[in-house]
C-alpha atoms as a PDB file:
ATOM      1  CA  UNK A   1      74.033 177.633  -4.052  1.00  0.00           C
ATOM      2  CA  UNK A   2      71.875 179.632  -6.327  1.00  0.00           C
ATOM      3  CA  UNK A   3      73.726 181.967  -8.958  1.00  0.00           C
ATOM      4  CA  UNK A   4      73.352 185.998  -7.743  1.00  0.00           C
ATOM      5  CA  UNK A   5      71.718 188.261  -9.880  1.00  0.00           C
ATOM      6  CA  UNK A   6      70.850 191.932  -9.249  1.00  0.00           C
ATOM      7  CA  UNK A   7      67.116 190.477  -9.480  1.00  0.00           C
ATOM      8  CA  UNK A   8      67.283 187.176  -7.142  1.00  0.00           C
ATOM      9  CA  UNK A   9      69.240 185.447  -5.328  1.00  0.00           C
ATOM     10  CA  UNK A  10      67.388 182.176  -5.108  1.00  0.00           C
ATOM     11  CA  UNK A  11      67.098 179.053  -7.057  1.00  0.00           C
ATOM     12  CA  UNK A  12      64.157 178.129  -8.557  1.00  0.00           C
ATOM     13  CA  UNK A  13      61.688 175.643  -7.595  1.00  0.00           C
ATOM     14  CA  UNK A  14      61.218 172.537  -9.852  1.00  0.00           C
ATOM     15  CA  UNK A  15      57.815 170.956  -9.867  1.00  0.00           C
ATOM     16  CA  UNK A  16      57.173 167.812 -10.634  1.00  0.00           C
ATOM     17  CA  UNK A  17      53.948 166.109 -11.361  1.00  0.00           C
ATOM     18  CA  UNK A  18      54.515 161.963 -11.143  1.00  0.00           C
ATOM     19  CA  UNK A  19      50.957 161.575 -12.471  1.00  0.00           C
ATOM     20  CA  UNK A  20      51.815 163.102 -16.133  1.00  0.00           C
ATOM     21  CA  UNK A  21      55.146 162.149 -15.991  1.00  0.00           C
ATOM     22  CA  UNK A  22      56.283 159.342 -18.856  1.00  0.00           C
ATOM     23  CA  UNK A  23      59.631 159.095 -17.718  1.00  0.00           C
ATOM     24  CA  UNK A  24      61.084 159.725 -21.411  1.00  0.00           C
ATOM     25  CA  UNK A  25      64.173 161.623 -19.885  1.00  0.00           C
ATOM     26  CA  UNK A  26      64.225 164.513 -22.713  1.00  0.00           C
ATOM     27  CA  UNK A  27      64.310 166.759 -19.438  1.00  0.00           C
ATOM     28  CA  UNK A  28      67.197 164.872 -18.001  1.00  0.00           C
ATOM     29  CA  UNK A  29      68.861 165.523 -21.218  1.00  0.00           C
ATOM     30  CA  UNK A  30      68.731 169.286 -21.478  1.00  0.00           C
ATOM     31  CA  UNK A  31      69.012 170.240 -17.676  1.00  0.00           C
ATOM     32  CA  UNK A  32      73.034 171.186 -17.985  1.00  0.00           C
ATOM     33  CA  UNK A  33      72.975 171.849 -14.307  1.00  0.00           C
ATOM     34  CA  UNK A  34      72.522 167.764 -13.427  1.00  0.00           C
ATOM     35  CA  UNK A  35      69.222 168.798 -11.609  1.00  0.00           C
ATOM     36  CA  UNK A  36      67.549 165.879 -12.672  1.00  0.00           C
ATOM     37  CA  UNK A  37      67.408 162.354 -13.028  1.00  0.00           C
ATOM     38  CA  UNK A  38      65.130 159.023 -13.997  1.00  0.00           C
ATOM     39  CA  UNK A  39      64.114 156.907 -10.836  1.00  0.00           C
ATOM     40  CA  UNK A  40      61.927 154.041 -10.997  1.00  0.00           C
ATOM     41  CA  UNK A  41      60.284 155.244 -14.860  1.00  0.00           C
ATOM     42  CA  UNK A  42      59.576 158.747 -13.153  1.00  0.00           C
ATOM     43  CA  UNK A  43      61.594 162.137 -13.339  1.00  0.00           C
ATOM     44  CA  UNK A  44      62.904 163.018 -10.160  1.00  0.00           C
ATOM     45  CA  UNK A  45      64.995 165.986  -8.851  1.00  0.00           C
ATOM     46  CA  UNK A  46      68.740 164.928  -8.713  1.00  0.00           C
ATOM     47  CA  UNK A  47      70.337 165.260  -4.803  1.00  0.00           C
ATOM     48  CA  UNK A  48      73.634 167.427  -6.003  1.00  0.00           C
ATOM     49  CA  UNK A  49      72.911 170.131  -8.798  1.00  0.00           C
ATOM     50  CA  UNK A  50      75.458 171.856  -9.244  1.00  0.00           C
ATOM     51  CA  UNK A  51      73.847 174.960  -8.940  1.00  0.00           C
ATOM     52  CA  UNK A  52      70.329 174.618  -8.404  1.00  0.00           C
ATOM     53  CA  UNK A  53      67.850 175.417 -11.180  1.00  0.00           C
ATOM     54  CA  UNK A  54      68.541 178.930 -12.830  1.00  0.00           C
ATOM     55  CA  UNK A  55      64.984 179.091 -14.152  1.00  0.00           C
ATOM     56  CA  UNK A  56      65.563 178.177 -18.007  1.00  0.00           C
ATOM     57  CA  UNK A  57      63.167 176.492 -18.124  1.00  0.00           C
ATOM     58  CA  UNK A  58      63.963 173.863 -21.065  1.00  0.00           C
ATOM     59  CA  UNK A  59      62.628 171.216 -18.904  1.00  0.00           C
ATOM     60  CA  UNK A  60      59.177 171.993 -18.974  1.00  0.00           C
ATOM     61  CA  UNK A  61      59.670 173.512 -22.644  1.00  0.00           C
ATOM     62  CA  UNK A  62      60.492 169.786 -23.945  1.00  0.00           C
ATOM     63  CA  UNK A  63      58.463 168.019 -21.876  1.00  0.00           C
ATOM     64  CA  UNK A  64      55.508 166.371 -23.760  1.00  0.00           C
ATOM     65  CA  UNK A  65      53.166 165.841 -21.508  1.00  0.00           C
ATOM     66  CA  UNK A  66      53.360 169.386 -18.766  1.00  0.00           C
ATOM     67  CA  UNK A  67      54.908 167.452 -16.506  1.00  0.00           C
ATOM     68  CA  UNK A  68      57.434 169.954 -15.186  1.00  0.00           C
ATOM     69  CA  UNK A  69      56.627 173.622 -14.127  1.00  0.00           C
ATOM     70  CA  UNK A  70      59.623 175.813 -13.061  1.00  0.00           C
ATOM     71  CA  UNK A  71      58.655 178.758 -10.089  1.00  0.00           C
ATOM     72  CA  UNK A  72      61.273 181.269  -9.554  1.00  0.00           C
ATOM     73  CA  UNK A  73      63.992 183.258 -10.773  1.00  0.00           C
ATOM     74  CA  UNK A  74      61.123 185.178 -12.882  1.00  0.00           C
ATOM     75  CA  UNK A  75      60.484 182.237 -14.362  1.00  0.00           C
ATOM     76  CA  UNK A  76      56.586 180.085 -14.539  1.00  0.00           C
ATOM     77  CA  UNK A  77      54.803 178.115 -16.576  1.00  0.00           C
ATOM     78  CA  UNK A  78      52.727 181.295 -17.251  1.00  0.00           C
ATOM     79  CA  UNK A  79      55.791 182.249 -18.968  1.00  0.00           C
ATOM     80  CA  UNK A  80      54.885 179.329 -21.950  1.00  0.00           C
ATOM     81  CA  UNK A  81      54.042 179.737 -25.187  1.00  0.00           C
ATOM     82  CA  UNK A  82      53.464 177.330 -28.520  1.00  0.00           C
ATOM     83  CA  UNK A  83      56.234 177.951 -30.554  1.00  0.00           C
ATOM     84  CA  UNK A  84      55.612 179.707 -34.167  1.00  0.00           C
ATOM     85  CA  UNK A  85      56.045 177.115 -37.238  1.00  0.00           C
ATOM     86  CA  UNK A  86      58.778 176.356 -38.671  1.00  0.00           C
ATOM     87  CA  UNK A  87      57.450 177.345 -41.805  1.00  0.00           C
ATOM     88  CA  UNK A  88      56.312 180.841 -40.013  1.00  0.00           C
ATOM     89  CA  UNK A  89      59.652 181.700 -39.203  1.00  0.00           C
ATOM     90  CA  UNK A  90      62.274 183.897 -41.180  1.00  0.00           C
ATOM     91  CA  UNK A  91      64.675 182.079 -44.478  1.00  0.00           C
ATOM     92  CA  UNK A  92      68.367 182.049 -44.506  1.00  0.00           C
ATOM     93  CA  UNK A  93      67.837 184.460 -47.680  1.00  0.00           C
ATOM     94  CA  UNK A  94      65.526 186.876 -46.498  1.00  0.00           C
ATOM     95  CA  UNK A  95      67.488 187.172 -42.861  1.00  0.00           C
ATOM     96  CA  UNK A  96      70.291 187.964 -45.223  1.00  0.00           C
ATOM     97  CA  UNK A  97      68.570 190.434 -47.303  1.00  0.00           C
ATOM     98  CA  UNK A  98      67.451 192.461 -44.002  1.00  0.00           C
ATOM     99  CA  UNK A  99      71.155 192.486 -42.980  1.00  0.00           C
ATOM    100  CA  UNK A 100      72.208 193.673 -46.286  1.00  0.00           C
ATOM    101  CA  UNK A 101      69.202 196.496 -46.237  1.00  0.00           C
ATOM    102  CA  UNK A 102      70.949 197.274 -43.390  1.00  0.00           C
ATOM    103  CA  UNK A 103      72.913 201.148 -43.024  1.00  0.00           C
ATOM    104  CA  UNK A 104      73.756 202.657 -39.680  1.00  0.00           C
ATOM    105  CA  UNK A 105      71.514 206.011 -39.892  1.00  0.00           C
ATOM    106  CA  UNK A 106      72.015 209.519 -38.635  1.00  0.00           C
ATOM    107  CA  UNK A 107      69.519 211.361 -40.827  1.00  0.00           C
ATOM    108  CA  UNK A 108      66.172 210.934 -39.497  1.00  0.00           C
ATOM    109  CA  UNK A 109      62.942 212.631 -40.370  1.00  0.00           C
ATOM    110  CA  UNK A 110      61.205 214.955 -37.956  1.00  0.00           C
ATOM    111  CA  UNK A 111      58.744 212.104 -37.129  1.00  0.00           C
ATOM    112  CA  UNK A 112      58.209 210.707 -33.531  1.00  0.00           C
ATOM    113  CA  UNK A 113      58.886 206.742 -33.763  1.00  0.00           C
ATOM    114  CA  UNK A 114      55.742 205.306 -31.874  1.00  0.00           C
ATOM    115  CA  UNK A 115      54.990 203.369 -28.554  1.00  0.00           C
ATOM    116  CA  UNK A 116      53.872 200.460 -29.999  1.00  0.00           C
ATOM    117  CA  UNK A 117      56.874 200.308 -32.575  1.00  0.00           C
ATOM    118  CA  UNK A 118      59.330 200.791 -29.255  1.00  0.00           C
ATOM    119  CA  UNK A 119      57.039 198.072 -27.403  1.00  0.00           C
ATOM    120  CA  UNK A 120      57.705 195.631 -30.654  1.00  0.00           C
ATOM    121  CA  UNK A 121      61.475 196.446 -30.391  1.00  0.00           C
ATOM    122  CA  UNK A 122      61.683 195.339 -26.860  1.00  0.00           C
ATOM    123  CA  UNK A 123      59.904 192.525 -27.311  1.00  0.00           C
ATOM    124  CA  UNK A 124      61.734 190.815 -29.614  1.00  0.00           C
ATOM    125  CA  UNK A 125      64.755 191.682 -27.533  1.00  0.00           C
ATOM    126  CA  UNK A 126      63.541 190.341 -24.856  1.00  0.00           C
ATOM    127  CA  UNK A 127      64.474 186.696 -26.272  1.00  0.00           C
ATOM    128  CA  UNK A 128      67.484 187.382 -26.964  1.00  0.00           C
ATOM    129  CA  UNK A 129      70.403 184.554 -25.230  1.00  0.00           C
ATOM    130  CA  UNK A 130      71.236 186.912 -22.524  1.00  0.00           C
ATOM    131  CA  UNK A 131      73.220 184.643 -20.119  1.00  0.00           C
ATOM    132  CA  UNK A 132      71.899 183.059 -17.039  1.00  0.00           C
ATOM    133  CA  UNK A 133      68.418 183.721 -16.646  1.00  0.00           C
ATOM    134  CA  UNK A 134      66.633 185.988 -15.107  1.00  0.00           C
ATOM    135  CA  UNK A 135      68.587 188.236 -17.056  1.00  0.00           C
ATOM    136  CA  UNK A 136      70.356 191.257 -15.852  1.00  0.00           C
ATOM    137  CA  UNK A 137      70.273 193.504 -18.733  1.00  0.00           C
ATOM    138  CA  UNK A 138      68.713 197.063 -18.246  1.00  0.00           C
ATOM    139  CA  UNK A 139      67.482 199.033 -20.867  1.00  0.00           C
ATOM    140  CA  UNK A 140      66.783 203.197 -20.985  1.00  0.00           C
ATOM    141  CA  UNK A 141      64.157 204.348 -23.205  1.00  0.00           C
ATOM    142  CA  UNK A 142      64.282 207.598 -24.290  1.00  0.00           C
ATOM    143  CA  UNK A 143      61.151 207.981 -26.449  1.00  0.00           C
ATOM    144  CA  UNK A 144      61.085 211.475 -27.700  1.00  0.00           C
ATOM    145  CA  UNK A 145      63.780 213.592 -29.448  1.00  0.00           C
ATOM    146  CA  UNK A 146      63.349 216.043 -26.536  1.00  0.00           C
ATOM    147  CA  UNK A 147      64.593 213.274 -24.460  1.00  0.00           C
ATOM    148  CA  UNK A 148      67.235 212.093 -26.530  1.00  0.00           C
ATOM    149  CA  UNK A 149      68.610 215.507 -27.114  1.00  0.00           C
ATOM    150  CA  UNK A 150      68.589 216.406 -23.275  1.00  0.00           C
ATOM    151  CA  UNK A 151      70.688 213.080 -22.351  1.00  0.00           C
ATOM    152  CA  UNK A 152      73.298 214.194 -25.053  1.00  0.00           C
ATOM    153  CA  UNK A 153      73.641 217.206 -24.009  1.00  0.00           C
ATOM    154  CA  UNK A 154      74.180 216.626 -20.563  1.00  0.00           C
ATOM    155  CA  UNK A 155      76.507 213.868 -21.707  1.00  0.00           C
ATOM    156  CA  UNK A 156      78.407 216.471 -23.055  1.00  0.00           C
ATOM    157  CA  UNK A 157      78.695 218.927 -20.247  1.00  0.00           C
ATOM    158  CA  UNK A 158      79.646 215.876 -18.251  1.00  0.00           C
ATOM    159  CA  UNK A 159      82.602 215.166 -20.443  1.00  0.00           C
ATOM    160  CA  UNK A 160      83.327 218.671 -20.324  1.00  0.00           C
ATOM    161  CA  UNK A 161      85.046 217.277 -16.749  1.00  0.00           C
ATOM    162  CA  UNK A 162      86.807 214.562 -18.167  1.00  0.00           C
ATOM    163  CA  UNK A 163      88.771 216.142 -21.041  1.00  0.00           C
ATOM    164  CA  UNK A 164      92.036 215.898 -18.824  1.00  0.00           C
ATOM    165  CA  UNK A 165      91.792 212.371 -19.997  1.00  0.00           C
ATOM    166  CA  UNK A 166      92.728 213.666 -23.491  1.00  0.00           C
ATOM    167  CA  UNK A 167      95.788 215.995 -22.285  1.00  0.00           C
ATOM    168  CA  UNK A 168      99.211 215.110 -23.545  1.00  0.00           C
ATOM    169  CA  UNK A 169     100.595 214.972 -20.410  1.00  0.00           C
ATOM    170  CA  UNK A 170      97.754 212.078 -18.948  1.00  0.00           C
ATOM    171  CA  UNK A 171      98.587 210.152 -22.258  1.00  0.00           C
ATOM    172  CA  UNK A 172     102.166 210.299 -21.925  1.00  0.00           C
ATOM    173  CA  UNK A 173     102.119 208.728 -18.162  1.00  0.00           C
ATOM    174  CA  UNK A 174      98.886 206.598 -18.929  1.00  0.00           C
ATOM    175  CA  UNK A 175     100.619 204.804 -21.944  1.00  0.00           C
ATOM    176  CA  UNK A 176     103.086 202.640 -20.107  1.00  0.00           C
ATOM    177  CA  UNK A 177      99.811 201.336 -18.085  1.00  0.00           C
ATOM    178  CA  UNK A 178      97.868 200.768 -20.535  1.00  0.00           C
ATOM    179  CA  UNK A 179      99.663 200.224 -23.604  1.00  0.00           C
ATOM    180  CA  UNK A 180     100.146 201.421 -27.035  1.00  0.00           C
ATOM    181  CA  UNK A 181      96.860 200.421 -28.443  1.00  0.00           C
ATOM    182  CA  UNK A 182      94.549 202.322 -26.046  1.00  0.00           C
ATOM    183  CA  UNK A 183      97.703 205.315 -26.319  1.00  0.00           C
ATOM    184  CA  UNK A 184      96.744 205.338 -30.206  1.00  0.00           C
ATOM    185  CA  UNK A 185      93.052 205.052 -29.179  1.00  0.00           C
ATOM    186  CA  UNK A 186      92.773 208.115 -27.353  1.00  0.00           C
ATOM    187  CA  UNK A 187      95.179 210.437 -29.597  1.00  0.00           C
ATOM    188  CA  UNK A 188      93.491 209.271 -32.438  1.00  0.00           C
ATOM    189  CA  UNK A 189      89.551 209.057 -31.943  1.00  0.00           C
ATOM    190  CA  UNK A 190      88.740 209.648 -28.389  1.00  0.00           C
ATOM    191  CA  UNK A 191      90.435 213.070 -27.815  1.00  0.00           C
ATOM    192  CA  UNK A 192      88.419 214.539 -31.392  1.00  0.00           C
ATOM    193  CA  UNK A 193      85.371 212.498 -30.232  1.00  0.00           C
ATOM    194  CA  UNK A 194      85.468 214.816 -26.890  1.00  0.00           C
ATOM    195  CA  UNK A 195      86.468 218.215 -28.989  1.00  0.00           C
ATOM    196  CA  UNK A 196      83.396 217.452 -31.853  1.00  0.00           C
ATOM    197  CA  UNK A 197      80.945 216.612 -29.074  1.00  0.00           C
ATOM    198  CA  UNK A 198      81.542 219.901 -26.324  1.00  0.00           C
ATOM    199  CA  UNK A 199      82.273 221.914 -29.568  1.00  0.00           C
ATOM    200  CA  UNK A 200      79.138 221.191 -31.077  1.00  0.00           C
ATOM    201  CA  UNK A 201      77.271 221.039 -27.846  1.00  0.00           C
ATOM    202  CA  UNK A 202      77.681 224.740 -27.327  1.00  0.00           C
ATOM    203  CA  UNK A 203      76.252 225.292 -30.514  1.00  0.00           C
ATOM    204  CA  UNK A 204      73.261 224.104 -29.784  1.00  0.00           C
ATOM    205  CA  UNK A 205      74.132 221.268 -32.158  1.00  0.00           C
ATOM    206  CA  UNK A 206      74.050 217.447 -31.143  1.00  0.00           C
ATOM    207  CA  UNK A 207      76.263 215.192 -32.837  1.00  0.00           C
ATOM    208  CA  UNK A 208      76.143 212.313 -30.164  1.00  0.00           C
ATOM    209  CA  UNK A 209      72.943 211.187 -31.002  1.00  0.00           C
ATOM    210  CA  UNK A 210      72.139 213.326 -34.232  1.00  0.00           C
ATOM    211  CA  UNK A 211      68.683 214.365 -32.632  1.00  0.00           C
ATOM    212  CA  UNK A 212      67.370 210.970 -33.335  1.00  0.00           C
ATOM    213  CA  UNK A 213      63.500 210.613 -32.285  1.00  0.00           C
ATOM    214  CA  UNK A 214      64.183 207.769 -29.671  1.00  0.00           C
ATOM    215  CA  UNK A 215      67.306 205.839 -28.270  1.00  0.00           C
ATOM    216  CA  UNK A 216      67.726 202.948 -26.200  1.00  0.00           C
ATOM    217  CA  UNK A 217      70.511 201.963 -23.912  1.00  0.00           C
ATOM    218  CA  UNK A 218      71.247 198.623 -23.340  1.00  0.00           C
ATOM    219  CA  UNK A 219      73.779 197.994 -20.166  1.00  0.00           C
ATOM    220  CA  UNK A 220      74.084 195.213 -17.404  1.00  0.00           C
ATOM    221  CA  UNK A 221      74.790 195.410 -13.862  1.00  0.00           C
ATOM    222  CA  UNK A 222      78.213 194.040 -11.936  1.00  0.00           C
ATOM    223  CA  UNK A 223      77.018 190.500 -11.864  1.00  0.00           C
ATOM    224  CA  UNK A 224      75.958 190.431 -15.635  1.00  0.00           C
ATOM    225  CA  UNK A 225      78.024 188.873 -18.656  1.00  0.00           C
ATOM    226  CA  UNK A 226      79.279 191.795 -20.639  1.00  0.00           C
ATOM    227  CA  UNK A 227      77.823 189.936 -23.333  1.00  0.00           C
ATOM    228  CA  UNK A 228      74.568 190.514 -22.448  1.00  0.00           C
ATOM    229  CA  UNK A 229      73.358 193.728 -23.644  1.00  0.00           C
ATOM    230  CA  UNK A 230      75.220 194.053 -26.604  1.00  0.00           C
ATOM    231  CA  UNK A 231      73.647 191.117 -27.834  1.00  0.00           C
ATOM    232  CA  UNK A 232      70.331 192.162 -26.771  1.00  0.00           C
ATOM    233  CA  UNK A 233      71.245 195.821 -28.153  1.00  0.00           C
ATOM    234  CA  UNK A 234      71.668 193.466 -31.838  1.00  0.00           C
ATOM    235  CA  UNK A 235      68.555 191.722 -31.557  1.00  0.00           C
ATOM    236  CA  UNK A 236      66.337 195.220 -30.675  1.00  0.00           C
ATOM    237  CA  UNK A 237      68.837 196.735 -33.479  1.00  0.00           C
ATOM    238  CA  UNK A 238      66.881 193.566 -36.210  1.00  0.00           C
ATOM    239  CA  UNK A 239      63.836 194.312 -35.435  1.00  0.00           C
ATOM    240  CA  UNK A 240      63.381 197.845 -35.733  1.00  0.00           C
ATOM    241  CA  UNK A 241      65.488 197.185 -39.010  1.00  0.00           C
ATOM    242  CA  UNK A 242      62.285 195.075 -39.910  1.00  0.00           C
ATOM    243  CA  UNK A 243      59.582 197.123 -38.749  1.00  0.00           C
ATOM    244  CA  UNK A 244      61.069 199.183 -41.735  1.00  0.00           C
ATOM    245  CA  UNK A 245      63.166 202.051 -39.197  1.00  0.00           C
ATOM    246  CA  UNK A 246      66.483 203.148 -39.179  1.00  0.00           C
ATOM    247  CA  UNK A 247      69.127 202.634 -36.765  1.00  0.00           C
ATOM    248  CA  UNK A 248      72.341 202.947 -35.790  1.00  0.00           C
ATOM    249  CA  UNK A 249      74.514 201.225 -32.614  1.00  0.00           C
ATOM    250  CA  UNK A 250      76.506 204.088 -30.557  1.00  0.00           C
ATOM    251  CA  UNK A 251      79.281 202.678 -28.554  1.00  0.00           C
ATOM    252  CA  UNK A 252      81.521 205.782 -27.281  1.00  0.00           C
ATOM    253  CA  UNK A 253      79.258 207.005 -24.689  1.00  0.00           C
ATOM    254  CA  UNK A 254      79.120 203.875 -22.459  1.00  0.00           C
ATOM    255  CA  UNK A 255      82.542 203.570 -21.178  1.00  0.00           C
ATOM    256  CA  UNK A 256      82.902 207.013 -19.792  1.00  0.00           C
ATOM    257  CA  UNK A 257      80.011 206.848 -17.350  1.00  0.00           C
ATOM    258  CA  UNK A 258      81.242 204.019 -15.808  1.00  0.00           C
ATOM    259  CA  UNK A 259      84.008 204.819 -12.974  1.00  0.00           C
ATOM    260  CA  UNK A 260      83.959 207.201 -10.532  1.00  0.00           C
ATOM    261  CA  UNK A 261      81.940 209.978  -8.923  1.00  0.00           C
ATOM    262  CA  UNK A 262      80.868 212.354 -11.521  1.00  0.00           C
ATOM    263  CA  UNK A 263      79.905 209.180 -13.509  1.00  0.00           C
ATOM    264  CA  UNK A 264      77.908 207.714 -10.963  1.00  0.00           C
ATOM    265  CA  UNK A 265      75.953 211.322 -10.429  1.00  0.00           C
ATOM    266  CA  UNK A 266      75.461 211.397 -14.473  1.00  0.00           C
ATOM    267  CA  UNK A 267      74.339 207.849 -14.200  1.00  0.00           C
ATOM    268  CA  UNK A 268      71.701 208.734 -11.390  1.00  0.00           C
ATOM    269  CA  UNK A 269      70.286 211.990 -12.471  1.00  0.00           C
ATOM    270  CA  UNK A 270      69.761 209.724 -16.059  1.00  0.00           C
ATOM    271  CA  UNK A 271      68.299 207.353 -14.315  1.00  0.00           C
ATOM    272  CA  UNK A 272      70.592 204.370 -15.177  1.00  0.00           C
ATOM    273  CA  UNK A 273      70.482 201.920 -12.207  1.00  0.00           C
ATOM    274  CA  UNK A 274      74.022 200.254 -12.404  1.00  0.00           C
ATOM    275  CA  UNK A 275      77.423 200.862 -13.575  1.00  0.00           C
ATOM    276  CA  UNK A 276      78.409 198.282 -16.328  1.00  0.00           C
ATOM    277  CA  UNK A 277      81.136 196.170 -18.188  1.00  0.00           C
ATOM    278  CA  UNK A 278      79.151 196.330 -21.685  1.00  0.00           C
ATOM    279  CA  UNK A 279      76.822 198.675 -23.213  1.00  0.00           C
ATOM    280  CA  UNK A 280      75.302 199.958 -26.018  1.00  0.00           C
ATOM    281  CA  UNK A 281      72.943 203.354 -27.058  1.00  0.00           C
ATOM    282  CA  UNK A 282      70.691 202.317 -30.351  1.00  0.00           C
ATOM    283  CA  UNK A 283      69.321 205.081 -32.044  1.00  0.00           C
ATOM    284  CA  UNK A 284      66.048 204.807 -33.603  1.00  0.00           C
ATOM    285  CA  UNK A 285      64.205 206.936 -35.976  1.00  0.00           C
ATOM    286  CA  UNK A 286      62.304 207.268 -39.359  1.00  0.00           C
ATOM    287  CA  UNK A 287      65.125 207.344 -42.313  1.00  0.00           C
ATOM    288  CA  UNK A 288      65.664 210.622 -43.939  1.00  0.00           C
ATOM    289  CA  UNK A 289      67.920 209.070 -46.537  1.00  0.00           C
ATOM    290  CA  UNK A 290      67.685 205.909 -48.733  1.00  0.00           C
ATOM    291  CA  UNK A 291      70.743 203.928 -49.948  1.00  0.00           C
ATOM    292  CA  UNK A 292      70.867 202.408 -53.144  1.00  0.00           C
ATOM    293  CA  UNK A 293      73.796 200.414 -52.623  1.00  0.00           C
ATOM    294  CA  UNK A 294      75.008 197.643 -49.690  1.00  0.00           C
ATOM    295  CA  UNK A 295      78.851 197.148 -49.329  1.00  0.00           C
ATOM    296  CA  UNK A 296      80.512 193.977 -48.578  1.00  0.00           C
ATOM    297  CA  UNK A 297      82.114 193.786 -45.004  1.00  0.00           C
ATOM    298  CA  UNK A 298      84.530 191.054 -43.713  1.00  0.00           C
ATOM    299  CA  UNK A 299      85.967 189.554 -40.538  1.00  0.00           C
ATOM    300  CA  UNK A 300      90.085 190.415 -39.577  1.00  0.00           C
ATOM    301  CA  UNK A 301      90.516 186.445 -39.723  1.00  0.00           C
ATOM    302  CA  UNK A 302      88.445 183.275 -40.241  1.00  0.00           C
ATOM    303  CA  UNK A 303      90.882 180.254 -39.517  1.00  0.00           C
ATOM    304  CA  UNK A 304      89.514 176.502 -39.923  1.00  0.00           C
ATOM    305  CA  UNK A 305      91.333 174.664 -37.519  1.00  0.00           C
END
């Protein structure tokens, strides 16, 4: 039984040819699903899988000799690649000096970000772990600040509809539901967020994006791990913070497109091809500002047990 995906439905095909084949086993060892197995010195495909191949492909990424190829689930051996050197690849210290360059930016410069900075951006988020391959994370690039200032503002007259959500008397019958946290939530940040964005909105002012020159949002599908794109969202986030531009992860608008029919209309005249658990809009642009200064964050608790 293969594992669904908005993309396939199908397990992928594992190919095996006996004449290369060693027998070493290293693809035995990293195939988690059980799909194969050492008979007689040669690899062989296992009788019970437990899923059927889901198209890592670590089999014929470890195997020595080429043996394996893996067809399916957008997933080939045209898909290979040599690995960089070790020696190529980032240190410990200056990983942690590009995190601690890092600022979340809403002052950009009136400067378009590129194509082929964008095209870098996805690329490297393209390998990030995004579940069970093929992966089902969607991304919407919006790649001018035309763009990114028309979906804001039509986010805003779309939450224009929703500001009920916000009224005293919703929060007052909503709280025993859904509990004092997400009561404090909306009194607190959500029912400003809404005022600051339709306020500003119909002064021809954006503050949900802060006219940034580009955006990108990262979402699933209903079969995806809500994991997914927000870890993809961190990985595109890295590299534009290498290619030397500013950025700066939005999560607020994601949850309100998600449920019901005004939602799904927003979500089809943007474009946006499924609702989602997870999501996340990265903002992209040229800094206007410089920091001189990082500032130490932490984590609520970090228990050795």
């Amino acid at each position: 039984m293969a594992i669904p995906t908005t993309r396939t439905k199908d397990v992928a095909q594992i190919i095996i040819n006996q004449d290369l084949c060693n027998g070493c086993g290293l693809c035995v060892s990293v195939c988690k699903d059980y799909g194969l197995e050492v008979i007689n010195g040669k690899i062989s495909q296992a009788a019970n899988p437990i899923f059927g191949c889901i198209g890592c492909g670590h089999c014929m990424s470890v195997c020595p000799n080429g043996a394996i190829r893996i067809e399916g689930r957008f997933t080939s051996a045209d898909h290979l690649f040599p690995l960089p050197r070790k020696e190529d690849a980032t240190t410990y210290l200056s990983y942690l000096n590009l995190l601690q360059r890092r600022r979340s930016i809403r002052e950009f410069k009136d400067k378009p970000v590129d194509r082929e900075l964008i095209d870098k951006i996805l690329a490297a988020a393209t390998q990030a772990p995004m579940g069970l391959p093929p992966s089902d994370t969607n991304v919407l690039v919006l790649d001018t600040a035309e763009k990114v200032r028309k979906f804001s503002f039509d986010y805003c007259d779309y939450l224009k509809s929703l500001k009920w959500m916000t009224s005293g008397w919703f929060l007052m019958l909503a709280r025993p539901f859904w509990g004092k946290e997400n009561d404090l939530l909306f009194r607190n940040f959500v029912r400003q967020m809404m005022d600051i964005f339709i306020s500003a909105r119909e002064k021809g002012e954006n503050m949900v994006t802060y006219d940034a020159p580009a955006a990108l949002y990262f979402y699933g599908s209903p079969f995806s791990d809500p994991a997914d794109p927000i870890i993809a969202a961190t990985y595109a986030m890295l590299a534009a913070e290498s290619l030397g531009l500013g950025t700066c992860m939005l999560g607020g608008m994601h949850p309100f497109i998600q449920s019901g029919g005004a939602a799904a209309k927003f979500r089809k005249n943007q474009g946006i091809r499924f609702k989602s658990k997870e999501g996340l809009i990265l903002i992209i642009g040229h800094p206007a500002v410089k920091y001189k200064m990082g500032i130490t964050r932490s984590f609520a608790n970090v228990d050795f047990v």
